[in-house]
N, C-alpha and C. Protein backbone atom coordinates (compact mmCIF):
# COMPACT_ATOMS: atom_id res chain seq x y z
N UNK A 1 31.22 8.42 2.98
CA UNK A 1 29.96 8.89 3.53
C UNK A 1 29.30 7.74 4.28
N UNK A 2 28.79 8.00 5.61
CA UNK A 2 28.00 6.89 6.41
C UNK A 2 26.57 7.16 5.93
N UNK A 3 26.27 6.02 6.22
CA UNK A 3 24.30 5.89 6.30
C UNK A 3 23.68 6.78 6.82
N UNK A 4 24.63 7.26 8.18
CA UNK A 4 24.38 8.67 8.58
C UNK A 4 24.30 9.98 8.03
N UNK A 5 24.92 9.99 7.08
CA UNK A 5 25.22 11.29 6.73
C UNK A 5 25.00 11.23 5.19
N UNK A 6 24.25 10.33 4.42
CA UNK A 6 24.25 10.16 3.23
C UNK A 6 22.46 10.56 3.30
N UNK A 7 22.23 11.34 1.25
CA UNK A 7 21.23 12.14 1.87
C UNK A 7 20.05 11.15 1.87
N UNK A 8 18.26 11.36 1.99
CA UNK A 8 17.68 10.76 2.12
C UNK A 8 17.52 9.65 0.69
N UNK A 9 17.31 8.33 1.21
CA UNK A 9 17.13 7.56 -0.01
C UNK A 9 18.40 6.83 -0.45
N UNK A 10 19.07 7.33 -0.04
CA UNK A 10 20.79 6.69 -0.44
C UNK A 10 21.36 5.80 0.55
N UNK A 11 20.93 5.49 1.59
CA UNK A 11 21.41 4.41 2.63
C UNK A 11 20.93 3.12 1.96
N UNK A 12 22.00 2.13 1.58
CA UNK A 12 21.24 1.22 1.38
C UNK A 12 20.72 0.10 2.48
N UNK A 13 21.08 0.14 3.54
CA UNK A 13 20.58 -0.24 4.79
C UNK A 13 19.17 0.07 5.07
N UNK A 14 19.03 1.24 5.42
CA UNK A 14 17.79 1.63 4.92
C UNK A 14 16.68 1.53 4.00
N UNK A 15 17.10 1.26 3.21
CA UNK A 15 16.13 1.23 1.82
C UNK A 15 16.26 -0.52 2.06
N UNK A 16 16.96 -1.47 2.34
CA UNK A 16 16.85 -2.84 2.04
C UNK A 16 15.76 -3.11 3.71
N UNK A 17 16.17 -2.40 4.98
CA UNK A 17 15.24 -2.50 6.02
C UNK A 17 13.85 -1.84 5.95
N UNK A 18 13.63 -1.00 5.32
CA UNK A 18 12.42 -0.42 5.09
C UNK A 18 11.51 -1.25 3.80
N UNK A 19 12.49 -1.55 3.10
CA UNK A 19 11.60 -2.73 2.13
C UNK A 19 11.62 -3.74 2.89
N UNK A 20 11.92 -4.76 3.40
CA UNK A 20 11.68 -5.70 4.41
C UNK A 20 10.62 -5.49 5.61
N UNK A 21 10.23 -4.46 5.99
CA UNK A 21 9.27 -4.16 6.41
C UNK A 21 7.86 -3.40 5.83
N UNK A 22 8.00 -3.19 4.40
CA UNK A 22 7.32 -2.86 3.75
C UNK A 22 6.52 -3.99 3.05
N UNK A 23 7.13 -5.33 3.10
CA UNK A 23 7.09 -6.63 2.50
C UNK A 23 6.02 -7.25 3.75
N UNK A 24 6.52 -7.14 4.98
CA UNK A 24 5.69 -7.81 5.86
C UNK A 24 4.62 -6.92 6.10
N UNK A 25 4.29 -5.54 6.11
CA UNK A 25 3.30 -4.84 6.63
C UNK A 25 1.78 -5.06 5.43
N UNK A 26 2.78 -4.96 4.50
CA UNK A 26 1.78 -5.15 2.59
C UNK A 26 1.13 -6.48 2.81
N UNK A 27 1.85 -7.24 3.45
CA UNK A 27 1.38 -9.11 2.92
C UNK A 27 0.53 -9.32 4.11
N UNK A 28 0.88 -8.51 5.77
CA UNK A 28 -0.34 -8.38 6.32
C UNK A 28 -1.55 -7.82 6.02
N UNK A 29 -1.38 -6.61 5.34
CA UNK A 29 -2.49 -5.66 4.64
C UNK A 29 -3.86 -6.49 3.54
N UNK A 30 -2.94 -6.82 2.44
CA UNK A 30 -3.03 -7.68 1.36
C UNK A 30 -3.70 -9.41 2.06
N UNK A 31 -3.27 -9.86 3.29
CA UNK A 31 -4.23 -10.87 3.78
C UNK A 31 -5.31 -10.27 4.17
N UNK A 32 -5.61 -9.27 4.92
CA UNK A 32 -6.81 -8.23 5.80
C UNK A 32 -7.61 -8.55 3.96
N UNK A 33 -7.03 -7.74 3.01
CA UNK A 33 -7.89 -7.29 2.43
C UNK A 33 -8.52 -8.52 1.22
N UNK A 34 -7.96 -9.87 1.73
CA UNK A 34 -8.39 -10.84 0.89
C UNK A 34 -9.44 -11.23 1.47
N UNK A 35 -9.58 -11.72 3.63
CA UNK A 35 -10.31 -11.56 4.15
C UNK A 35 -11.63 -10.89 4.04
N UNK A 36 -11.72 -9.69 3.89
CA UNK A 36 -12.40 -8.50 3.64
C UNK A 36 -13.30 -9.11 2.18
N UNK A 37 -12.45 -8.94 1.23
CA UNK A 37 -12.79 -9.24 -0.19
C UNK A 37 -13.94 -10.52 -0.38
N UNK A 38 -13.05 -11.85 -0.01
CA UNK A 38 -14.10 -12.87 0.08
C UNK A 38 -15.07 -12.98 0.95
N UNK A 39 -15.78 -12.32 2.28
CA UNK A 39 -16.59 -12.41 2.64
C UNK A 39 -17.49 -11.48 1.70
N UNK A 40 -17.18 -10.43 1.22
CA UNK A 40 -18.20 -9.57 0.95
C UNK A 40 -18.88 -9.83 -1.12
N UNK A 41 -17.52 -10.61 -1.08
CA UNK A 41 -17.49 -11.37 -2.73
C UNK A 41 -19.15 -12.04 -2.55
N UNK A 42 -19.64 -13.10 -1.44
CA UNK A 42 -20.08 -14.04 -1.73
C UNK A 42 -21.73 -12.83 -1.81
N UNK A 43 -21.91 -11.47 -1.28
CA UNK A 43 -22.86 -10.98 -1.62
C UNK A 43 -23.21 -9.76 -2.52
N UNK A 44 -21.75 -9.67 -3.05
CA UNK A 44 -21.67 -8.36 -3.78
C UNK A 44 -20.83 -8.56 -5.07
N UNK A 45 -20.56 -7.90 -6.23
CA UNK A 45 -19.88 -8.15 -7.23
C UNK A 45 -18.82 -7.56 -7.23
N UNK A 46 -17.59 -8.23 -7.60
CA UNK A 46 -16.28 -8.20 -7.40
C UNK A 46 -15.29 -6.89 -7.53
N UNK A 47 -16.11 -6.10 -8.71
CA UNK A 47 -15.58 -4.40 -7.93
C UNK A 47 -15.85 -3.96 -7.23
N UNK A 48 -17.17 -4.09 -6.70
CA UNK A 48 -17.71 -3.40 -5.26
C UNK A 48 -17.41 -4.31 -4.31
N UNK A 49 -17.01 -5.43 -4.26
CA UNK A 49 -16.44 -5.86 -3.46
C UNK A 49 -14.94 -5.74 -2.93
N UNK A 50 -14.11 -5.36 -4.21
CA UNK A 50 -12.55 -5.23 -3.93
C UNK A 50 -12.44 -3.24 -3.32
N UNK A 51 -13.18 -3.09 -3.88
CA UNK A 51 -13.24 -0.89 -3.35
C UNK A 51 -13.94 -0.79 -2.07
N UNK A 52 -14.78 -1.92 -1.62
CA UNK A 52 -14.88 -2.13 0.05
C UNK A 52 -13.88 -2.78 0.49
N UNK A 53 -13.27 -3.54 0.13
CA UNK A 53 -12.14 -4.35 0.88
C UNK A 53 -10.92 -3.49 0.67
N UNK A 54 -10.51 -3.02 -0.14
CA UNK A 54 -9.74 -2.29 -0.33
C UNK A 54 -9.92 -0.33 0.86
N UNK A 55 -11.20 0.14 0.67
CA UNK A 55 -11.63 0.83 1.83
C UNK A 55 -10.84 0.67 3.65
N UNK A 56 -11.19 -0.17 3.70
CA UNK A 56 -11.09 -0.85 4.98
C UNK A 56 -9.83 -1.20 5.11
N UNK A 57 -8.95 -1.60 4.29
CA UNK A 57 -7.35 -1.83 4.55
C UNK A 57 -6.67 -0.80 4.50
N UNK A 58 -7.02 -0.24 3.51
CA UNK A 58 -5.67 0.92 3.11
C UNK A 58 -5.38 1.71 4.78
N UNK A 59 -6.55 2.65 4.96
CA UNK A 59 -6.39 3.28 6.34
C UNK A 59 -5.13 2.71 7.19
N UNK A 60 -6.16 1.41 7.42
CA UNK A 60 -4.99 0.63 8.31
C UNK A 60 -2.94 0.62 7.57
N UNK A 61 -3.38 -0.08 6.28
CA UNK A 61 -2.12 -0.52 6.03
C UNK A 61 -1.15 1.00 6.36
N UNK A 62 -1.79 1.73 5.25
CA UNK A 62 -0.88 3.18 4.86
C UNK A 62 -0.39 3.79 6.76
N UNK A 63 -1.41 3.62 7.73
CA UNK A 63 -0.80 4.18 9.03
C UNK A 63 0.27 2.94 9.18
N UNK A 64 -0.26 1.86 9.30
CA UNK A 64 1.13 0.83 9.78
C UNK A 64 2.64 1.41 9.34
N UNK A 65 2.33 1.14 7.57
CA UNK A 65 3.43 1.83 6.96
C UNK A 65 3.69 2.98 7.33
N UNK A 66 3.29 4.03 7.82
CA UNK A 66 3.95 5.41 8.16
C UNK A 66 4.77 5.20 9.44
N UNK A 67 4.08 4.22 10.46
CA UNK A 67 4.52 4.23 11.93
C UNK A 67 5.35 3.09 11.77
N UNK A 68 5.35 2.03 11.57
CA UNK A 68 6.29 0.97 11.35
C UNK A 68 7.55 0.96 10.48
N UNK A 69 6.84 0.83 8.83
CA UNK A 69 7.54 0.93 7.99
C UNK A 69 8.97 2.08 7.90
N UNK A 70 8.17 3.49 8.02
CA UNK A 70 8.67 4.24 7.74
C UNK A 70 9.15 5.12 9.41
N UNK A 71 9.20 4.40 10.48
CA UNK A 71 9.75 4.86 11.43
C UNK A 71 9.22 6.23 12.15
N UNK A 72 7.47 5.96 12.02
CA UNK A 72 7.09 6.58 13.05
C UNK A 72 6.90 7.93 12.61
N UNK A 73 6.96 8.21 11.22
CA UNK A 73 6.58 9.36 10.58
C UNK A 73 5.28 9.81 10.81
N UNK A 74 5.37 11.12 10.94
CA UNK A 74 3.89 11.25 11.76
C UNK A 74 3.48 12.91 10.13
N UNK A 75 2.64 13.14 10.51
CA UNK A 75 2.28 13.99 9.36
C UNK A 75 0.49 15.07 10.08
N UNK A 76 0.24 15.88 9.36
CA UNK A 76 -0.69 16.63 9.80
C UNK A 76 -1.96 15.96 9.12
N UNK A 77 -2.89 16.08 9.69
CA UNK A 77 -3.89 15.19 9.48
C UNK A 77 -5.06 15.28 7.92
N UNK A 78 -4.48 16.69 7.01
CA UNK A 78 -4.89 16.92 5.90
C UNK A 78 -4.09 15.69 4.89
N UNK A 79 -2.59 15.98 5.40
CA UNK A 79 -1.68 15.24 4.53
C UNK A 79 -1.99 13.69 4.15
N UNK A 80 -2.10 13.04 5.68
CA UNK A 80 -2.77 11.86 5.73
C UNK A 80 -3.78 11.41 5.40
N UNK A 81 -4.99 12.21 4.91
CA UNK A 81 -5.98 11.58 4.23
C UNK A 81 -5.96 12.08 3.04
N UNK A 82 -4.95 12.73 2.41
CA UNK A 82 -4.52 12.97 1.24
C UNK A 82 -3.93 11.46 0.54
N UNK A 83 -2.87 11.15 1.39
CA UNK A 83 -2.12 9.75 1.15
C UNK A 83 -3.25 8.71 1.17
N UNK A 84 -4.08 8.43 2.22
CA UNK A 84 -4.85 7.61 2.40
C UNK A 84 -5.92 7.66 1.22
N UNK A 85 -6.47 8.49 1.04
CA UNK A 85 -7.08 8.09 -0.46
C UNK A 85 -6.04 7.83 -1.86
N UNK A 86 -5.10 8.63 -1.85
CA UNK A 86 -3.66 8.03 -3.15
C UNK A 86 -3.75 7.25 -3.12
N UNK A 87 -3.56 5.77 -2.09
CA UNK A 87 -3.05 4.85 -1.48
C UNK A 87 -4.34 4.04 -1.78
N UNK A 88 -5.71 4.40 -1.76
CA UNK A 88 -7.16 3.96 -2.06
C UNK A 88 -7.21 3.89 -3.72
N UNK A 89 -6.55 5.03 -4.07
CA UNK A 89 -6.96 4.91 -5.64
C UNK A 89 -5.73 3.93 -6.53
N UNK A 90 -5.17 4.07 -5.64
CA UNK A 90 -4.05 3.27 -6.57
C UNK A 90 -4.33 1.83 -6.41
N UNK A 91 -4.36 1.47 -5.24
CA UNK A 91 -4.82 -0.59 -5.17
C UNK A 91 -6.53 -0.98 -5.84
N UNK A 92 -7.48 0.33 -5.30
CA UNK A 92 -8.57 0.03 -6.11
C UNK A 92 -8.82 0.34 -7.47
N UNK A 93 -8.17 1.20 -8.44
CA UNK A 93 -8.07 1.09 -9.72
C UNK A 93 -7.40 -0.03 -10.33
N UNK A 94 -6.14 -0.12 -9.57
CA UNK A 94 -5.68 -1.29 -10.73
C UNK A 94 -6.43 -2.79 -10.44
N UNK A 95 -6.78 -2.59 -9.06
CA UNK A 95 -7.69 -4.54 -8.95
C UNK A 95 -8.87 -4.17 -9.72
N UNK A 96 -9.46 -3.13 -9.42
CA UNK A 96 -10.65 -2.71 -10.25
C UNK A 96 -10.83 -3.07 -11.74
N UNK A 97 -9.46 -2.37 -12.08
CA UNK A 97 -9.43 -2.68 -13.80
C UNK A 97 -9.12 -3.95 -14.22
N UNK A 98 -8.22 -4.61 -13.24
CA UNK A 98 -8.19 -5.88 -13.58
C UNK A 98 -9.35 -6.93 -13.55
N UNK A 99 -10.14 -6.76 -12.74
CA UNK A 99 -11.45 -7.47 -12.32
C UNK A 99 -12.39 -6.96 -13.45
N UNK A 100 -12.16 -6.55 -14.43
CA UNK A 100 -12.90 -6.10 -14.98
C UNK A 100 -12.27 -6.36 -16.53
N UNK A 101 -11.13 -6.39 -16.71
CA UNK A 101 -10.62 -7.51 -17.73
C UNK A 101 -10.78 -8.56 -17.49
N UNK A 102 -10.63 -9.11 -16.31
CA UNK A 102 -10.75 -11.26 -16.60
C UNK A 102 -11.60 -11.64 -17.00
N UNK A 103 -13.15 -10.89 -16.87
CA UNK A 103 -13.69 -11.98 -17.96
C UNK A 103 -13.88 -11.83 -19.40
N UNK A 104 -12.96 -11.02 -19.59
CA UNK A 104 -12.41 -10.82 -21.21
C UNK A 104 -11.49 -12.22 -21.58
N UNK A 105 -10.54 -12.49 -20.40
CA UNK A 105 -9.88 -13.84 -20.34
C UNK A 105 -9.85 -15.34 -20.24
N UNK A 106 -11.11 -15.16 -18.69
CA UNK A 106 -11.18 -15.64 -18.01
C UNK A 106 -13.01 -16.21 -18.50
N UNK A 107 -13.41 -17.13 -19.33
CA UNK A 107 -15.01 -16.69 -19.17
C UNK A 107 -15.86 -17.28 -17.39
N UNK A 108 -16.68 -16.26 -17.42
CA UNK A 108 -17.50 -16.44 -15.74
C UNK A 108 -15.93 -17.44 -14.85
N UNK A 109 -15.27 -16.07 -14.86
CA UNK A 109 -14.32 -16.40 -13.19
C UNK A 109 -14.64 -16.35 -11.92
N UNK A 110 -14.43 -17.35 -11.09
CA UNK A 110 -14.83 -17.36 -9.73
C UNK A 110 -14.03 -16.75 -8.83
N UNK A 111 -14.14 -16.63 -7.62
CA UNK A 111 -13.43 -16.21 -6.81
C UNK A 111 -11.93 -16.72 -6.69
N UNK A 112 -11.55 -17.58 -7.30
CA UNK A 112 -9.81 -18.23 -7.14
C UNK A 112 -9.72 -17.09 -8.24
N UNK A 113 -9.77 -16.94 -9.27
CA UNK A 113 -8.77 -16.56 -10.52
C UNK A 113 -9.23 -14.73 -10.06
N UNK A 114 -10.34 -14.26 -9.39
CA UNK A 114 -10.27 -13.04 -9.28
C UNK A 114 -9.30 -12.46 -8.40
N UNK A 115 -9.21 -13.37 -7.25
CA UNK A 115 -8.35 -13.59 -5.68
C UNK A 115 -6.99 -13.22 -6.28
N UNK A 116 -6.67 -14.14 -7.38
CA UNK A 116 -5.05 -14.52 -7.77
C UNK A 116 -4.94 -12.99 -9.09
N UNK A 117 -5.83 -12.58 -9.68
CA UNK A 117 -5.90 -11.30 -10.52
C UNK A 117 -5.49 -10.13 -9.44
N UNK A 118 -6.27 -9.83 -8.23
CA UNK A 118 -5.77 -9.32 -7.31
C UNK A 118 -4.27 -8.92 -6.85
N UNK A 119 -4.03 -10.53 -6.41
CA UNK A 119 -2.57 -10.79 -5.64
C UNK A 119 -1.79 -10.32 -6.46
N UNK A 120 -1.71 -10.64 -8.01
CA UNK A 120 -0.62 -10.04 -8.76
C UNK A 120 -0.55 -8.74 -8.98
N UNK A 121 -1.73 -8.11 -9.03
CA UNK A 121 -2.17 -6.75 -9.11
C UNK A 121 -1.41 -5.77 -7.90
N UNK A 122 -1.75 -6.26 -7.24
CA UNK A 122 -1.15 -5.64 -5.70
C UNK A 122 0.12 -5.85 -5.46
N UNK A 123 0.79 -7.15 -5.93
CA UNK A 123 2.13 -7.05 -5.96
C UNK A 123 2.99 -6.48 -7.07
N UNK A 124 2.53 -6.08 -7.85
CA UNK A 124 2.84 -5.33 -8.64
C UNK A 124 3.08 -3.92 -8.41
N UNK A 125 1.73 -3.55 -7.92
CA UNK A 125 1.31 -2.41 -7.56
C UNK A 125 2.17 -1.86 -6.15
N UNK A 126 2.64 -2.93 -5.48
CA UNK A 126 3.17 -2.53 -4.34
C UNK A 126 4.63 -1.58 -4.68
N UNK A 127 5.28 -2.33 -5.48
CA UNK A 127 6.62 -1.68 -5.61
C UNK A 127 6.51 -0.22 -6.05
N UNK A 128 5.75 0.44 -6.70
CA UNK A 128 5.61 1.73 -7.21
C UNK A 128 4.72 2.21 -5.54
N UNK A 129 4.49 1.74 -5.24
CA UNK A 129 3.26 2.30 -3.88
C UNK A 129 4.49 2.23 -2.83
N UNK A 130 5.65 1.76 -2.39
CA UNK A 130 6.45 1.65 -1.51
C UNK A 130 7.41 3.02 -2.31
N UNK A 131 8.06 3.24 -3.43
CA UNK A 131 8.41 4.37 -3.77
C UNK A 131 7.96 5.49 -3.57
N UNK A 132 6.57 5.67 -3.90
CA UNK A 132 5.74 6.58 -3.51
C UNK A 132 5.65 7.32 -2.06
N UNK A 133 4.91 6.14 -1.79
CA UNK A 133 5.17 6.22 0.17
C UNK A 133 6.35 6.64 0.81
N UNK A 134 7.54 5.82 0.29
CA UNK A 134 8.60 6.05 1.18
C UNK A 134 9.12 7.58 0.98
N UNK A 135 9.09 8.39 -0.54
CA UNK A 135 9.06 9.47 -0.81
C UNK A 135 8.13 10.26 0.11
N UNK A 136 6.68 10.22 0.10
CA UNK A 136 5.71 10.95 0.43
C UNK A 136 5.76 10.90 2.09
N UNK A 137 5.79 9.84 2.41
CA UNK A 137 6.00 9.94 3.87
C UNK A 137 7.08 10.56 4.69
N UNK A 138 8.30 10.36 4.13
CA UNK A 138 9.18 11.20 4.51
C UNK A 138 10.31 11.68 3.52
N UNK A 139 9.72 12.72 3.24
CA UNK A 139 10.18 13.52 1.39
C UNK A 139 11.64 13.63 1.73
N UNK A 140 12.24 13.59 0.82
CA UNK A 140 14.23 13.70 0.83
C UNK A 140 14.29 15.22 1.55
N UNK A 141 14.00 16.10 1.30
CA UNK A 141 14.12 17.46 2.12
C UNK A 141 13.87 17.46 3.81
N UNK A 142 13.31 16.42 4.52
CA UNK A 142 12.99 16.03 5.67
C UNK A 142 13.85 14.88 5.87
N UNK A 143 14.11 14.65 5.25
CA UNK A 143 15.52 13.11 6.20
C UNK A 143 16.23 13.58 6.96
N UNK A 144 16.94 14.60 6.87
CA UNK A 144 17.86 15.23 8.09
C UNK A 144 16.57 15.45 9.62
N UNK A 145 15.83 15.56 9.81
CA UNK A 145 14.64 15.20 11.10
C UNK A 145 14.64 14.62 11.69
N UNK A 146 15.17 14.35 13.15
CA UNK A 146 15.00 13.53 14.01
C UNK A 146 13.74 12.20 14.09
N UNK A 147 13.69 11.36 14.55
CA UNK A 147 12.49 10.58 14.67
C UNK A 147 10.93 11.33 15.27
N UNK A 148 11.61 11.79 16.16
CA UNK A 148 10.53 12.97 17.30
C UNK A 148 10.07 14.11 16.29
N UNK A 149 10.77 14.62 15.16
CA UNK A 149 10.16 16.22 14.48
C UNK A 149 8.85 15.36 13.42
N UNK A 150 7.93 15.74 13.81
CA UNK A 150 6.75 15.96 12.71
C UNK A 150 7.24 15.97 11.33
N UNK A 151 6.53 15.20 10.15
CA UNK A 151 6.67 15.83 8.87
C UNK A 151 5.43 16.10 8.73
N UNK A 152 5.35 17.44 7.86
CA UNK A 152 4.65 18.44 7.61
C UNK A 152 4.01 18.68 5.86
């Protein structure tokens, strides 16, 4: 069986190029949203600061990933802000909850150890969020679809 003709999810070409670009689109995302994070850290407290920073990336990241990552998968515009909040609740709950354990750990943490609570959070979080995505964006029943057909 070729890469061609093997069903969705089973190319490993695919799956090792789409994680490689899932790696660079996330670590651009994940800088945006550290950006984001520490300016708004220095006037706001660190959950409402990471669920605005987190706000403001996902949009971006989750389209990159659909059009980049995932080769231009395009979707109807309910679907996409379906994903786009998934994609919201999943990076802002778990930094959320984590920011909200460290100073169970951590006593009065500053912005380094919340920053680095984050980073691990998100990289963590990424690998189940790239499964997700790569499923949701273009579901195994749609792999046979040209680049050009809509998923729906």
């Amino acid at each position: 069986m070729t890469d061609a003709t093997r069903p969705h999810g089973t190319a490993p070409r695919q799956l090792v190029r789409q994680g490689a670009k899932f790696v660079l689109v996330g670590s651009t995302a994940t800088a945006g949203t550290f950006a984001v994070y520490w300016t708004l850290r220095t006037v706001l407290a660190p959950v409402v600061a990471t669920l605005l920073a987190n706000a403001v990336t996902t949009v971006a990241g989750t389209e990159l990933h659909r059009r980049f990552t995932f080769s231009r998968a395009s979707a109807i515009p309910a679907r996409k802000a379906v994903q786009n909040l998934a994609s919201w609740a999943w990076s802002s709950g778990s930094t959320s909850a984590g920011l909200l354990v460290l100073p169970l750990l951590v006593p009065r943490p500053g912005v380094l150890p919340e920053s680095l609570a984050i980073l691990v959070l998100s990289t963590l979080g990424g690998a189940g969020r790239f499964a997700a995505l790569r499923w949701w964006v273009r579901p195994p029943h749609e792999a046979g679809r040209t680049r050009a057909s809509p998923v729906r």
